[in-house]
N, C-alpha and C. Protein backbone atom coordinates (compact mmCIF):
# COMPACT_ATOMS: atom_id res chain seq x y z
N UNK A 1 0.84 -1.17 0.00
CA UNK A 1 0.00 0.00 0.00
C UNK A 1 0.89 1.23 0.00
N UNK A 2 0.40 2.29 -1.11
CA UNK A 2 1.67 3.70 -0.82
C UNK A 2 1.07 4.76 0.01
N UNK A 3 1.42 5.03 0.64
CA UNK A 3 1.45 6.38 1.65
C UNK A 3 1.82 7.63 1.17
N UNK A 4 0.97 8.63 1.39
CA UNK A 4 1.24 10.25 0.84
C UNK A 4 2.38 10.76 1.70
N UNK A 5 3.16 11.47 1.32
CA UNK A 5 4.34 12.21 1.99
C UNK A 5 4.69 13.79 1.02
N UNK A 6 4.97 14.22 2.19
CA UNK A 6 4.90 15.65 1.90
C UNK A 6 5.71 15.97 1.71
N UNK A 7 6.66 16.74 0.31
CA UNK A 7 8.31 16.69 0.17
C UNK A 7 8.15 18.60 -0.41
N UNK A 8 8.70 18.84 0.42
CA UNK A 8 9.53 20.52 0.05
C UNK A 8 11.03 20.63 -0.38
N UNK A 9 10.39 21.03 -1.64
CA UNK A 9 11.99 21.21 -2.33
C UNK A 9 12.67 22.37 -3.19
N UNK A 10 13.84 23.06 -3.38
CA UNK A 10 14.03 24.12 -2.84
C UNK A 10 13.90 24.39 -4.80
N UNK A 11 13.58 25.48 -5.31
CA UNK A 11 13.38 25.76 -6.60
C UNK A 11 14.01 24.98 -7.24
N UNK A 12 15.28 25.22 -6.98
CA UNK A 12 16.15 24.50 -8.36
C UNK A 12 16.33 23.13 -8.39
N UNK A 13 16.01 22.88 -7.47
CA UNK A 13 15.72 21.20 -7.03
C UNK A 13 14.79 20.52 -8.14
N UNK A 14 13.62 21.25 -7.32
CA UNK A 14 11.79 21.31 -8.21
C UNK A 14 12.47 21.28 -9.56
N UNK A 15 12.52 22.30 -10.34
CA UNK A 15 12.88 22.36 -11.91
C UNK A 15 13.92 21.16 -12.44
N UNK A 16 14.76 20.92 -11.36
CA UNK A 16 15.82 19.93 -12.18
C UNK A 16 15.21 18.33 -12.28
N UNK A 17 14.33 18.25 -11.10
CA UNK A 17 13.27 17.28 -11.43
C UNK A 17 12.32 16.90 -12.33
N UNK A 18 11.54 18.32 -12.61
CA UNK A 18 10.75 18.59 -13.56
C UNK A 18 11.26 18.15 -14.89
N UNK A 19 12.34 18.99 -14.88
CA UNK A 19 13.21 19.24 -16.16
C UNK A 19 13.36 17.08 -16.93
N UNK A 20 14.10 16.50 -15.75
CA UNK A 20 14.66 15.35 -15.34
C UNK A 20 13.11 13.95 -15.55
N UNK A 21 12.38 14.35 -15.11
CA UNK A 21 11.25 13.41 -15.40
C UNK A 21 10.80 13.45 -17.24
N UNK A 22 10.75 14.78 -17.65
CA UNK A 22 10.40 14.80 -19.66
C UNK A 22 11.51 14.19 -19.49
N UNK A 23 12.88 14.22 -19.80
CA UNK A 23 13.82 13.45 -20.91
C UNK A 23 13.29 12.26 -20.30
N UNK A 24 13.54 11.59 -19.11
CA UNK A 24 12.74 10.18 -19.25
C UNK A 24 11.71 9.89 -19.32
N UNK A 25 10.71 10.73 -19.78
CA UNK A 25 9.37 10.28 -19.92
C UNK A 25 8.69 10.12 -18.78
N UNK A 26 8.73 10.09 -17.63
CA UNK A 26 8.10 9.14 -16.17
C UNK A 26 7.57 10.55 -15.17
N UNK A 27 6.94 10.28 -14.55
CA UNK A 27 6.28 11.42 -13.33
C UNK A 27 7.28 11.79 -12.34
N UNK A 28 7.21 12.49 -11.88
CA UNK A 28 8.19 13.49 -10.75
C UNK A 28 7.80 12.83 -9.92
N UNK A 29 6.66 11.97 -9.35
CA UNK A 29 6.39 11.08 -8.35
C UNK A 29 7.08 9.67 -8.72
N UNK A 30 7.00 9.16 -9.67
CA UNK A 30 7.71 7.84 -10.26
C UNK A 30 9.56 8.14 -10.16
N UNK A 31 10.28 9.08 -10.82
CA UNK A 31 11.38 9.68 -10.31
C UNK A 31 11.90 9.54 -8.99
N UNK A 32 11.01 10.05 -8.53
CA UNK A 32 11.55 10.00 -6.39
C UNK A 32 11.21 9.07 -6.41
N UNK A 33 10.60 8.09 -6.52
CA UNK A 33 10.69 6.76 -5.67
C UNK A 33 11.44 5.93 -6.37
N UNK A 34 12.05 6.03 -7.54
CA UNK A 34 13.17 4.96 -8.17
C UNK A 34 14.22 6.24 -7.36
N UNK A 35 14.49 7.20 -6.99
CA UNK A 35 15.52 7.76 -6.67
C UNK A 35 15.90 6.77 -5.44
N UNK A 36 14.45 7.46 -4.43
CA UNK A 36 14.88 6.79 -2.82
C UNK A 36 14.95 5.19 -2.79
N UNK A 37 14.47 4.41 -3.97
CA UNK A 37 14.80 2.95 -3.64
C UNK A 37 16.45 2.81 -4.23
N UNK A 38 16.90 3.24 -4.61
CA UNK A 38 18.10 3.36 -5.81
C UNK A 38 19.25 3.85 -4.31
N UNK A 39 19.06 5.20 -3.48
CA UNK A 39 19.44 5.59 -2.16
C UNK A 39 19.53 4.68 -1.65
N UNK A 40 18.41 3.83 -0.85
CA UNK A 40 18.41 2.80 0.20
C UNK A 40 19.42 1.70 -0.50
N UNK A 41 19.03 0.96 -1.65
CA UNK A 41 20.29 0.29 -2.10
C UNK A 41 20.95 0.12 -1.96
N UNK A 42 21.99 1.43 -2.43
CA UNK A 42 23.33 1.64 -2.27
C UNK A 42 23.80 1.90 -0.71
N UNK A 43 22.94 2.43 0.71
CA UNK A 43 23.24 2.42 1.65
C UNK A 43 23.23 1.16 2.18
N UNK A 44 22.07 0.00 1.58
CA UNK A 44 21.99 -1.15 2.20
C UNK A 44 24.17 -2.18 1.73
N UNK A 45 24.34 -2.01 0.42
CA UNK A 45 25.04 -2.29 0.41
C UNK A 45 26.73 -1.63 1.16
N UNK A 46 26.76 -0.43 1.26
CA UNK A 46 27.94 -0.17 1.86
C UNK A 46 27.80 -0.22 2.98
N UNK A 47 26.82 -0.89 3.98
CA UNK A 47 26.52 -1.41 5.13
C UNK A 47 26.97 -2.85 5.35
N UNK A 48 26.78 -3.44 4.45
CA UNK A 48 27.33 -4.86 4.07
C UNK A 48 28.75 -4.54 4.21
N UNK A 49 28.95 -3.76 2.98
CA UNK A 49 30.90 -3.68 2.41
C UNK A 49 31.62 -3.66 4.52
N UNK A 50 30.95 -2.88 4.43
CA UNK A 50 31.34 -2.17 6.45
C UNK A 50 31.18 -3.51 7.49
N UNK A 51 30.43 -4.06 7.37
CA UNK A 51 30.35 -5.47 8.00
C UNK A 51 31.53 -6.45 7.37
N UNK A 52 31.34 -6.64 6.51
CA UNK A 52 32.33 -7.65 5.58
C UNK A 52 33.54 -7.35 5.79
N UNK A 53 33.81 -5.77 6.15
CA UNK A 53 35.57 -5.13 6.00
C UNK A 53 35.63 -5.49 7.77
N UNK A 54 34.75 -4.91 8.58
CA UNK A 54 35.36 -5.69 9.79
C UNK A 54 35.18 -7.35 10.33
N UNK A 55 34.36 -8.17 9.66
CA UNK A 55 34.81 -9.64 9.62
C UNK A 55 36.44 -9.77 8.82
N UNK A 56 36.69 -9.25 7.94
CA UNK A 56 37.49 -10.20 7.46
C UNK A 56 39.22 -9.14 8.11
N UNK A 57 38.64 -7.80 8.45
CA UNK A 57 39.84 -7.18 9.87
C UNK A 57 40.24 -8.63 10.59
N UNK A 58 38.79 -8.93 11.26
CA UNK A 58 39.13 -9.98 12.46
C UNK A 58 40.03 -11.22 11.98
N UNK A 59 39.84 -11.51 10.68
CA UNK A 59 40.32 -12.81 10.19
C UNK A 59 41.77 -12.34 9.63
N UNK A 60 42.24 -11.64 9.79
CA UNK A 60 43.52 -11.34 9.31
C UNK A 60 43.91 -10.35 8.40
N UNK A 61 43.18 -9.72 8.13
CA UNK A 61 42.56 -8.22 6.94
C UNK A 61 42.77 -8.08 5.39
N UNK A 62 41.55 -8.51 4.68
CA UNK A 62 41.77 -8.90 3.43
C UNK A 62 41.39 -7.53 2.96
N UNK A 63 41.53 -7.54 1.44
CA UNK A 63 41.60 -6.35 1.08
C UNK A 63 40.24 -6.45 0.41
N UNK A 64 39.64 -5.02 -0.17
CA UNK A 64 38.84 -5.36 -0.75
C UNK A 64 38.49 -6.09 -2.34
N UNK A 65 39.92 -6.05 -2.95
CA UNK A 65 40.33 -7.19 -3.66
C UNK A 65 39.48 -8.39 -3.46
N UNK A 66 40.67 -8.67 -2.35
CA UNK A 66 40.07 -10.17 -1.80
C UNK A 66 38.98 -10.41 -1.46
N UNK A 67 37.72 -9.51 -1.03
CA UNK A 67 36.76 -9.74 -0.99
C UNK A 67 36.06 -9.76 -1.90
N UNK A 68 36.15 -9.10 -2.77
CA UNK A 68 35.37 -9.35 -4.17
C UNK A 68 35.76 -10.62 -4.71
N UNK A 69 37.24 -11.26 -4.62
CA UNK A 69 37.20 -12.37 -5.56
C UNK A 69 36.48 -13.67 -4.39
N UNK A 70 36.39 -13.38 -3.40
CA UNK A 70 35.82 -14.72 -2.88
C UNK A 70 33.95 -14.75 -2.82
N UNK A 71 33.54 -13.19 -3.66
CA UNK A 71 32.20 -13.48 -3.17
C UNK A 71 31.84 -13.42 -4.79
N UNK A 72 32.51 -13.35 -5.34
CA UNK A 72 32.62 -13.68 -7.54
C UNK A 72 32.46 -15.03 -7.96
């Protein structure tokens, strides 16, 4: 179910949105919410990276190299 929320945004914000929703075709409401799921994402993952970098501290400190090739 979506919930109404009330967003104030400062002129040039507004317009670059505006502007930003025509070239892709999509609503200024459709926009912000692929924005803020696209946000949460990327915070969900460098929350991970931050967990993962102090497990593998504890294990002897791999780089992030090494973490990418063991989770590839």
């Amino acid at each position: 179910m979506k919930e109404a929320i009330t967003l104030n945004l400062p002129a040039d914000v507004r317009d670059s949105l505006e502007a930003r929703s025509q070239i892709e075709a999509i609503s200024s409401i459709e926009l912000i919410e692929r924005a803020v799921r696209e946000y949460l994402l990327v915070r969900r993952l460098q929350t991970l990276r931050e967990k993962m970098l102090k497990q593998a501290d504890l294990q002897g400190g791999f780089t992030d190299e090494d973490i990418f090739e063991m989770v590839s």
